[in-house]
PDB file of N, CA and C in Angstrom:
ATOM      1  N   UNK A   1      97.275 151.324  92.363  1.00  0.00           N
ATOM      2  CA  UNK A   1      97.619 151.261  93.779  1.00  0.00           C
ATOM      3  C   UNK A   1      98.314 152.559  94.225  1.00  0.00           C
ATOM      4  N   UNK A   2      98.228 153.343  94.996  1.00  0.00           N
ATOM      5  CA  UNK A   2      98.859 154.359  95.764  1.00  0.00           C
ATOM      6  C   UNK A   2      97.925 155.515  95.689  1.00  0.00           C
ATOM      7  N   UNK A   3      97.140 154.972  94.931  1.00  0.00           N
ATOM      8  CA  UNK A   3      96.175 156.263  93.679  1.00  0.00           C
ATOM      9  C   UNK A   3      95.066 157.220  95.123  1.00  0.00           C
ATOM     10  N   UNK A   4      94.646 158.095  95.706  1.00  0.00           N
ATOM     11  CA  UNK A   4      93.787 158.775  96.133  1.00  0.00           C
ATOM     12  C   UNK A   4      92.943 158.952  95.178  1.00  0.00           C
ATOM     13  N   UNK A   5      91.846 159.699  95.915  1.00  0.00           N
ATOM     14  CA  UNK A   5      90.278 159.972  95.265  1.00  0.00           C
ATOM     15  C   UNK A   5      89.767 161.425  96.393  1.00  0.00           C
ATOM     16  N   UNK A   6      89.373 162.313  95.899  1.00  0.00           N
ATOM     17  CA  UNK A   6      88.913 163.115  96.736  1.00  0.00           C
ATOM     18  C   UNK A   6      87.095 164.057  96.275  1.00  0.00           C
ATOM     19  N   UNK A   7      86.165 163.914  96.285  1.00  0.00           N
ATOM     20  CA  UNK A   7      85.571 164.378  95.869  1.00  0.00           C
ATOM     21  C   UNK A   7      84.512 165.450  96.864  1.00  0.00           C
ATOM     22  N   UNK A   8      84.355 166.365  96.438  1.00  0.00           N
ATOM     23  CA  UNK A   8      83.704 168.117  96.808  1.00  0.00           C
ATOM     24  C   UNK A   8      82.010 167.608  95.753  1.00  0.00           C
ATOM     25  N   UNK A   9      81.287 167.685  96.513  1.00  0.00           N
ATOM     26  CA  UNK A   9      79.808 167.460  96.414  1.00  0.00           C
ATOM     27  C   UNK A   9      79.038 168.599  97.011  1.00  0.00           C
ATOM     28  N   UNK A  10      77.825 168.930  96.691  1.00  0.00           N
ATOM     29  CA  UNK A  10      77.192 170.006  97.259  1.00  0.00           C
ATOM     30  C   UNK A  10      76.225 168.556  98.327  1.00  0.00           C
ATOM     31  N   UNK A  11      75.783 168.956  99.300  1.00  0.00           N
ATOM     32  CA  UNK A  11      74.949 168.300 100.231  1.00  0.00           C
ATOM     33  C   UNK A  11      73.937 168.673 100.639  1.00  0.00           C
ATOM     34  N   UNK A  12      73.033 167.353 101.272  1.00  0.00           N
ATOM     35  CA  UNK A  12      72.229 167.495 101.925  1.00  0.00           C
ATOM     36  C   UNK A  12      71.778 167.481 103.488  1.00  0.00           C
ATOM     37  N   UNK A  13      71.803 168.857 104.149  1.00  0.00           N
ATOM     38  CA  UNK A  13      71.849 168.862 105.553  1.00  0.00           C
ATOM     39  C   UNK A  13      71.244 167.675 106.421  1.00  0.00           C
ATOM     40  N   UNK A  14      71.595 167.432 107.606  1.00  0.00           N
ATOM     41  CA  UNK A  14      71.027 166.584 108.234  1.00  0.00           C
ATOM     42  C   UNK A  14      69.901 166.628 109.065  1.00  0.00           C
ATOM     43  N   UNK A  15      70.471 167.940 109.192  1.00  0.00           N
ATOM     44  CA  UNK A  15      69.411 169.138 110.550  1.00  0.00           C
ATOM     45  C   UNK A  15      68.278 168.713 110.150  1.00  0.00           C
ATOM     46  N   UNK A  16      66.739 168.291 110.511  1.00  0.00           N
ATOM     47  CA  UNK A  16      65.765 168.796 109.706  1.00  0.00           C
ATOM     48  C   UNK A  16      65.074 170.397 110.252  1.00  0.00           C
ATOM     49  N   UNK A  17      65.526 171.282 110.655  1.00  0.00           N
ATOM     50  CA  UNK A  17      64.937 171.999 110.640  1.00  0.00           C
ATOM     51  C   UNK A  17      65.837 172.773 109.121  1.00  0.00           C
ATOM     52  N   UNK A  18      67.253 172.824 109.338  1.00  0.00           N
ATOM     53  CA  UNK A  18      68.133 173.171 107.936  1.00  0.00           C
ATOM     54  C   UNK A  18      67.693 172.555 107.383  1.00  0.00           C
ATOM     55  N   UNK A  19      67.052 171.248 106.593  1.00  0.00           N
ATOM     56  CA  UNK A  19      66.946 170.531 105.860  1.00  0.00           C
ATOM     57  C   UNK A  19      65.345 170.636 105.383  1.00  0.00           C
ATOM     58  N   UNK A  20      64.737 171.463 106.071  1.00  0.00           N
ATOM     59  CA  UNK A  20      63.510 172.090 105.564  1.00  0.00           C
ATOM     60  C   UNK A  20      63.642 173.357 105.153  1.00  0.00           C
ATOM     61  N   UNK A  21      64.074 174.352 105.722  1.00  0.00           N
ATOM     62  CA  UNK A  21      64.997 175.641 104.822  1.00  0.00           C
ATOM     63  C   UNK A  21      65.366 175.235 103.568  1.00  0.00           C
ATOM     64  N   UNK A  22      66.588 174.774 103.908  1.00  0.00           N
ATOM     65  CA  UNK A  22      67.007 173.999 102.532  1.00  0.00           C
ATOM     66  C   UNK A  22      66.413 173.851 101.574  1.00  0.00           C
ATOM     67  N   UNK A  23      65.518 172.777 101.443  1.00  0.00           N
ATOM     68  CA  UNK A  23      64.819 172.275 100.377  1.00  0.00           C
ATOM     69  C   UNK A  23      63.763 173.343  99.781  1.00  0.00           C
ATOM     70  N   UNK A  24      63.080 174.554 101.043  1.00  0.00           N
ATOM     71  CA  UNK A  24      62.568 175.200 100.140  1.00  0.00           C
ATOM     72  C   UNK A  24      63.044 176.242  99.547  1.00  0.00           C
ATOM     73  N   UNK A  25      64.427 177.038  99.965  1.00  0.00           N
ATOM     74  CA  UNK A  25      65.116 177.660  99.081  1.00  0.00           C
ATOM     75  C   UNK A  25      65.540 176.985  97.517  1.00  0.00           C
ATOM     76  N   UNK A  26      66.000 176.074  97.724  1.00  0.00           N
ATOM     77  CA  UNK A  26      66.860 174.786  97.451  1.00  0.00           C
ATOM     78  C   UNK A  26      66.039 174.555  95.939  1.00  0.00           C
ATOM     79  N   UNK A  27      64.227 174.031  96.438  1.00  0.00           N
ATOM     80  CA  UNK A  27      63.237 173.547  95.114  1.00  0.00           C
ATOM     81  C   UNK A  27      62.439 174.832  94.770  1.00  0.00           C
ATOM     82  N   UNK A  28      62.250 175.809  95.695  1.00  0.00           N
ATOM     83  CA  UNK A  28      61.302 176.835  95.044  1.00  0.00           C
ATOM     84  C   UNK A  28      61.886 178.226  94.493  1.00  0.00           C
ATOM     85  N   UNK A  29      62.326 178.742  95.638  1.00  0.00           N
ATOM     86  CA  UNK A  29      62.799 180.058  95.682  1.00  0.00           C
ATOM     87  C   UNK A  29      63.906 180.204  94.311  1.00  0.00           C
ATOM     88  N   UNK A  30      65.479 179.302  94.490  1.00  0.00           N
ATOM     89  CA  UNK A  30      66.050 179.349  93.525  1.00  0.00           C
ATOM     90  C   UNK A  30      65.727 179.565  92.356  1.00  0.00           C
ATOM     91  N   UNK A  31      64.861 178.282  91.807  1.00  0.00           N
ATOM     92  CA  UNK A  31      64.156 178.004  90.629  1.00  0.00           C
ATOM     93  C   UNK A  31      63.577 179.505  89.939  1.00  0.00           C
ATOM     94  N   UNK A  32      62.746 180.063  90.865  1.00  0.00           N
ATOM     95  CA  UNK A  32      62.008 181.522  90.984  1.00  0.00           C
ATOM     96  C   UNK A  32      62.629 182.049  90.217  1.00  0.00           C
ATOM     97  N   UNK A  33      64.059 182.712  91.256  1.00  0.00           N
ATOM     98  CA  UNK A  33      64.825 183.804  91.081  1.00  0.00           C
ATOM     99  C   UNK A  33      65.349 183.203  89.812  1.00  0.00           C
ATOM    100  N   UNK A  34      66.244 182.450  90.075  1.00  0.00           N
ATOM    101  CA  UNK A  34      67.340 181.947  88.609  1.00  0.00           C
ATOM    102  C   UNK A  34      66.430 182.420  87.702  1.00  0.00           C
ATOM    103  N   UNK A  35      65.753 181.580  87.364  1.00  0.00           N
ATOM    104  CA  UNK A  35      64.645 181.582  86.324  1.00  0.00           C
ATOM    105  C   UNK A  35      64.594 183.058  85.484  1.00  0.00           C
ATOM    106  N   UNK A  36      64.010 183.627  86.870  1.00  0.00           N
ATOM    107  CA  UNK A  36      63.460 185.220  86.176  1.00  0.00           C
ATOM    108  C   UNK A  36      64.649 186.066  85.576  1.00  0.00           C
ATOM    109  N   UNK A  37      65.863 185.807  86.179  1.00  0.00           N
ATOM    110  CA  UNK A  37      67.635 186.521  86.497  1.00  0.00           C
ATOM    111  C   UNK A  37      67.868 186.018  84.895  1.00  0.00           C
ATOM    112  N   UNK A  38      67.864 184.678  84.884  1.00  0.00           N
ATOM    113  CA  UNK A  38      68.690 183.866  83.602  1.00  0.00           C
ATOM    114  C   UNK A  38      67.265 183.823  82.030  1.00  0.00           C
ATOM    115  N   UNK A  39      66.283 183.603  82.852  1.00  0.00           N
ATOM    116  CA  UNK A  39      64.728 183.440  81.138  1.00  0.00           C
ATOM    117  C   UNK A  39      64.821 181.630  81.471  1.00  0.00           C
ATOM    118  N   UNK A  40      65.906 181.242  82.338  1.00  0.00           N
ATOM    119  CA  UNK A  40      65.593 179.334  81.995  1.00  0.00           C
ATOM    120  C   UNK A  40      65.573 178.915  83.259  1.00  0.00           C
ATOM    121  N   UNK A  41      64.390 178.679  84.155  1.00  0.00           N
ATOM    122  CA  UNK A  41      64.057 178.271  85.411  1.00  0.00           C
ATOM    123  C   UNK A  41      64.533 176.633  85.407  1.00  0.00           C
ATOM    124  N   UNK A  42      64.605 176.063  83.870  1.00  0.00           N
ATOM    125  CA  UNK A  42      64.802 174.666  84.163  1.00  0.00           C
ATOM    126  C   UNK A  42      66.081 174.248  84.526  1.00  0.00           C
ATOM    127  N   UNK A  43      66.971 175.047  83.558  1.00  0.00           N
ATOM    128  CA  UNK A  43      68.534 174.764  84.706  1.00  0.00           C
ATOM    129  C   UNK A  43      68.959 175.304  85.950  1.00  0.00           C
ATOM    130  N   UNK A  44      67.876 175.956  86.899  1.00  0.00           N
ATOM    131  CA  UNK A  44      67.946 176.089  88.238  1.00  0.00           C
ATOM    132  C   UNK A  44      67.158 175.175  88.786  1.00  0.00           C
ATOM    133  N   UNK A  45      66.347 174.435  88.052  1.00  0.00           N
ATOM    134  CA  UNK A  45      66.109 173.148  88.332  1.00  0.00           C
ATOM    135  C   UNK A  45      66.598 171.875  88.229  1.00  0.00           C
ATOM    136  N   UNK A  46      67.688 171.567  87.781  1.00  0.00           N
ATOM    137  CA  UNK A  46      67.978 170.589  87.663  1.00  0.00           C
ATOM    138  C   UNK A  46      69.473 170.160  88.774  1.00  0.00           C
ATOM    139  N   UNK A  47      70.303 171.396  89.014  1.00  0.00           N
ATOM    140  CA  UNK A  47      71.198 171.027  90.275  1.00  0.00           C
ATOM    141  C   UNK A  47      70.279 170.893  91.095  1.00  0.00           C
ATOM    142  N   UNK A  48      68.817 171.096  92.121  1.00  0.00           N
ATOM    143  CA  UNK A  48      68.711 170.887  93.493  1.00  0.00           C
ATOM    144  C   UNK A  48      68.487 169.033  93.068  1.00  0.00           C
ATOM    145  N   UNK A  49      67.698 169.066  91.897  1.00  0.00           N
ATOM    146  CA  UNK A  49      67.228 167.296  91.489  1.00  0.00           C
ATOM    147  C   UNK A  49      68.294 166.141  91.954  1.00  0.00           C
ATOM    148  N   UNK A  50      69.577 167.055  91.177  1.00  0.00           N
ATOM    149  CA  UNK A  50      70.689 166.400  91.270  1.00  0.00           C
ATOM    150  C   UNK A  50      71.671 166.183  92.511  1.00  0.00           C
ATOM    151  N   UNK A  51      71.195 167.392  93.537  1.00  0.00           N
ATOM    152  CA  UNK A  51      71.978 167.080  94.473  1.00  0.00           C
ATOM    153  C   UNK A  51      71.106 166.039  95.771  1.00  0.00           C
ATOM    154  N   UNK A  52      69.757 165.992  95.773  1.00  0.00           N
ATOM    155  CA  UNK A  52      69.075 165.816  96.069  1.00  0.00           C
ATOM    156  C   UNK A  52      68.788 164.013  95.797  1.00  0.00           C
ATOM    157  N   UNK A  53      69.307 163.748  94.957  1.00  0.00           N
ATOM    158  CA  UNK A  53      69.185 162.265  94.590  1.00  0.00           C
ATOM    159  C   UNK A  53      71.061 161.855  94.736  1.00  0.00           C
ATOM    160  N   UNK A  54      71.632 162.444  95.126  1.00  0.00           N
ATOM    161  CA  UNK A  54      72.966 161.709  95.561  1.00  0.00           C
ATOM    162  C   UNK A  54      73.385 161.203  96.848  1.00  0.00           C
ATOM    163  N   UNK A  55      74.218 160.180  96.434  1.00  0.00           N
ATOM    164  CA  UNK A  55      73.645 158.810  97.567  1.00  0.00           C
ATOM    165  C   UNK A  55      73.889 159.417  98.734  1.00  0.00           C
ATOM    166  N   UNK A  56      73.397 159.474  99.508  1.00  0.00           N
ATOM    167  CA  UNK A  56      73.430 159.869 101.615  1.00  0.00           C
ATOM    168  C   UNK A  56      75.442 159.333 101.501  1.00  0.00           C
ATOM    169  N   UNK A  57      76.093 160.442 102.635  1.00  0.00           N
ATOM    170  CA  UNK A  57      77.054 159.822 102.656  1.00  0.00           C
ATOM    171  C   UNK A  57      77.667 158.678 103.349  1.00  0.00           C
ATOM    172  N   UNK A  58      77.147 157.493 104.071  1.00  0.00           N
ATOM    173  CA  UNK A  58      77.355 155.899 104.288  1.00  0.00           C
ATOM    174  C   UNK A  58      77.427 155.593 103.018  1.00  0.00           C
ATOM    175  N   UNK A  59      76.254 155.795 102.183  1.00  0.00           N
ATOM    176  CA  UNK A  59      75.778 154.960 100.872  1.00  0.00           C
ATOM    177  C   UNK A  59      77.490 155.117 100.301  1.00  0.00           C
ATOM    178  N   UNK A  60      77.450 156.326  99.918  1.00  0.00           N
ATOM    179  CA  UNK A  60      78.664 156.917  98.830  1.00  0.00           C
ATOM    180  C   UNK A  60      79.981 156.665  99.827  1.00  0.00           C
ATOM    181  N   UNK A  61      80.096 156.494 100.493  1.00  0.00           N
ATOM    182  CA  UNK A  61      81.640 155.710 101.406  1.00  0.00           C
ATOM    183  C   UNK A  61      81.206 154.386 101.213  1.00  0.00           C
ATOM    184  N   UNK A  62      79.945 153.694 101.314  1.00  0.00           N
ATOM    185  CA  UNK A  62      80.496 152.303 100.820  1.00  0.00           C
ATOM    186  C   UNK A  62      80.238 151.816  99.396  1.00  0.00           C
ATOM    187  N   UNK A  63      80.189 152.587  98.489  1.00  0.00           N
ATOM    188  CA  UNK A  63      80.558 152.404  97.156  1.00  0.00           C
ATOM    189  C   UNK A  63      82.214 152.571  96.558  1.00  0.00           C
ATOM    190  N   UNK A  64      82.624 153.764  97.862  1.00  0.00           N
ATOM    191  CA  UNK A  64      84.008 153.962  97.535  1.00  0.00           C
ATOM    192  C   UNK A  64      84.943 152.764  97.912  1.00  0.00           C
ATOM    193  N   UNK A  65      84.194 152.182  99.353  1.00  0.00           N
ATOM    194  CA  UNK A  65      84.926 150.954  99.727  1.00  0.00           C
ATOM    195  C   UNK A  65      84.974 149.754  98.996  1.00  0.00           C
ATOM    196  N   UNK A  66      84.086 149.413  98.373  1.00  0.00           N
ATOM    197  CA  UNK A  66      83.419 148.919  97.168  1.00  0.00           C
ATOM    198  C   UNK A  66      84.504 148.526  95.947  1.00  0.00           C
ATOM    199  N   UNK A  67      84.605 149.933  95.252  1.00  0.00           N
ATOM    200  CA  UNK A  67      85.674 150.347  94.308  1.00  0.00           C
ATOM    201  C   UNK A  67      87.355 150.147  94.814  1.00  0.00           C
ATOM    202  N   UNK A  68      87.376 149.457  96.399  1.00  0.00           N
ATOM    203  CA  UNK A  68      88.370 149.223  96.600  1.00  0.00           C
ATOM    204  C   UNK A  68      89.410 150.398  97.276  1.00  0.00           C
ATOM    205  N   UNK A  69      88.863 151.486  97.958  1.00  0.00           N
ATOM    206  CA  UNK A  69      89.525 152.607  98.967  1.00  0.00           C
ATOM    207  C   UNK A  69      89.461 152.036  99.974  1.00  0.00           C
ATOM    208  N   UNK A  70      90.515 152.559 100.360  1.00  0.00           N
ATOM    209  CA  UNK A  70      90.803 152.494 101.984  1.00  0.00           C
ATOM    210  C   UNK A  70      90.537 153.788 102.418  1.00  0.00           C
ATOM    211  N   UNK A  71      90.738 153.596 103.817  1.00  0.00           N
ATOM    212  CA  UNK A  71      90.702 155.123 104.714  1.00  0.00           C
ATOM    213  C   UNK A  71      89.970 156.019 104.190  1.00  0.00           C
ATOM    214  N   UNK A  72      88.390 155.611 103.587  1.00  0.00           N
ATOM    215  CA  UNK A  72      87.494 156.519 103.576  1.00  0.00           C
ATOM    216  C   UNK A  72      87.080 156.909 104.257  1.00  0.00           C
ATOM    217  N   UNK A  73      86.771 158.413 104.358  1.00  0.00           N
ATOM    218  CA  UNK A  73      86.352 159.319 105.224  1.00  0.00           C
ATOM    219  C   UNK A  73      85.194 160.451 104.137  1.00  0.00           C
ATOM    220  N   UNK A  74      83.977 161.173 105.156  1.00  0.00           N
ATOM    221  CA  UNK A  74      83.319 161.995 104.653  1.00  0.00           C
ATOM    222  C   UNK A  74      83.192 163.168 105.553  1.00  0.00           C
ATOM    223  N   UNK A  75      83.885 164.037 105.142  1.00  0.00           N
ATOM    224  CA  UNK A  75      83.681 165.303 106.187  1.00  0.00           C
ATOM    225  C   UNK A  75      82.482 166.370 105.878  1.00  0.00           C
ATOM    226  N   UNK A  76      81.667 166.866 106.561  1.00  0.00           N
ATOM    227  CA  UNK A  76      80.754 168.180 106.313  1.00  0.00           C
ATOM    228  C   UNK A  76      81.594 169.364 106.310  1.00  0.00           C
ATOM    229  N   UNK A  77      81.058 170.218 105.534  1.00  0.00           N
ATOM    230  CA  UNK A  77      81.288 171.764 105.854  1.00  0.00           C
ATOM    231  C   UNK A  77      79.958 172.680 105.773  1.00  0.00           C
ATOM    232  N   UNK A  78      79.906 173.852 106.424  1.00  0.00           N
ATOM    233  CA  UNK A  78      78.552 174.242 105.974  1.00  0.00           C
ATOM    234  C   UNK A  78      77.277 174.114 106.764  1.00  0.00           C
ATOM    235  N   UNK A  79      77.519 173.222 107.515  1.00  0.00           N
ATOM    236  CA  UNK A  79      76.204 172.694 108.359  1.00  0.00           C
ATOM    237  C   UNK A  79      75.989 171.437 107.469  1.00  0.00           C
ATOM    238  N   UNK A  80      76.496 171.103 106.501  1.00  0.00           N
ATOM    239  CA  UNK A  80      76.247 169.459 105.830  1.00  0.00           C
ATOM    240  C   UNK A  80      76.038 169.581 104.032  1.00  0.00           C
ATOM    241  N   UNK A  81      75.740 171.183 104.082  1.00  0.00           N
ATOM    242  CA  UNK A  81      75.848 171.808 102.697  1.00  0.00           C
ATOM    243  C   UNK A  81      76.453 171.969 101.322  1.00  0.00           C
ATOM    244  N   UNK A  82      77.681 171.150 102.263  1.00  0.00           N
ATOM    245  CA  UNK A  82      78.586 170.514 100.776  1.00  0.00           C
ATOM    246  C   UNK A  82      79.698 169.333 102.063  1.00  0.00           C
ATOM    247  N   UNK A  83      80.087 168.170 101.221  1.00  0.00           N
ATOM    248  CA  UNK A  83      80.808 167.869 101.734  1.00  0.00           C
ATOM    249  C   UNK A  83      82.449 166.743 100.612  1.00  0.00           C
ATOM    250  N   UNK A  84      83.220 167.210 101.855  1.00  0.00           N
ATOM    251  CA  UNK A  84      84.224 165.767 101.080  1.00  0.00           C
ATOM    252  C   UNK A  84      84.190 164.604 101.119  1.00  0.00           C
ATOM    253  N   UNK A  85      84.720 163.637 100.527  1.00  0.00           N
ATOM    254  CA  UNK A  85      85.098 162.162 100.762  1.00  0.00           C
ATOM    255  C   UNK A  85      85.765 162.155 100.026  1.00  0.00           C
ATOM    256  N   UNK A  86      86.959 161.437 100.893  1.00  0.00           N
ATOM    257  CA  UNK A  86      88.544 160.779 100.470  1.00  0.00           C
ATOM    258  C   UNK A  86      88.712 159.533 100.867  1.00  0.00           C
ATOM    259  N   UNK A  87      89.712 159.050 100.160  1.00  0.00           N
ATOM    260  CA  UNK A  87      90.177 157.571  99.873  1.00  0.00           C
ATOM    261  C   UNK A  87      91.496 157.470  99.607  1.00  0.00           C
ATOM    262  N   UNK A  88      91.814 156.297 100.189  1.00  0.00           N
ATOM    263  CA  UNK A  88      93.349 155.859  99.155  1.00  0.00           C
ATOM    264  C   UNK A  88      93.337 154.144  98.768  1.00  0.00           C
ATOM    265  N   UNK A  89      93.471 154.413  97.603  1.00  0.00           N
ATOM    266  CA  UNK A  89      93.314 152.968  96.672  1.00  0.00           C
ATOM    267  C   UNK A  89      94.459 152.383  97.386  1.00  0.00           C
TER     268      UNK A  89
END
């Protein structure tokens, strides 16, 4: 009880015109470059997978509510590109 929760996530824009940018920097381009920069295209593949399959933020505020937070909140920064959510148990 008294306990907070704060978590920093990379995101997924809402915009769809950002949210088509996005995804193809995001699934192609990165992958590309990293790849050629690092010799291992697959671990520039695997953060967009990952950010890309994390829950929309309603979903992930009501899992936090869920787990029993109060005064959850999800803020954007970025244009939606990363965001917070906080709580207090």
């Amino acid at each position: 009880p008294g306990g907070q929760v704060c978590v920093v996530e990379l995101s997924v824009p809402s915009n769809p015109i950002l949210l088509f940018g996005y995804k193809l920097y995001f699934l192609h381009v990165l992958p590309f470059f990293g790849g050629l920069v690092s010799g291992n295209r697959k671990a520039y593949k695997y953060l967009p997978v990952s950010v890309l399959n994390f829950p929309k933020p309603d979903a992930f505020c009501g899992m936090l509510r869920e787990a029993g937070f109060k005064q959850v909140e999800a803020k954007a920064f970025t244009f939606g590109l990363c965001r917070m959510f906080t709580g207090i148990k």
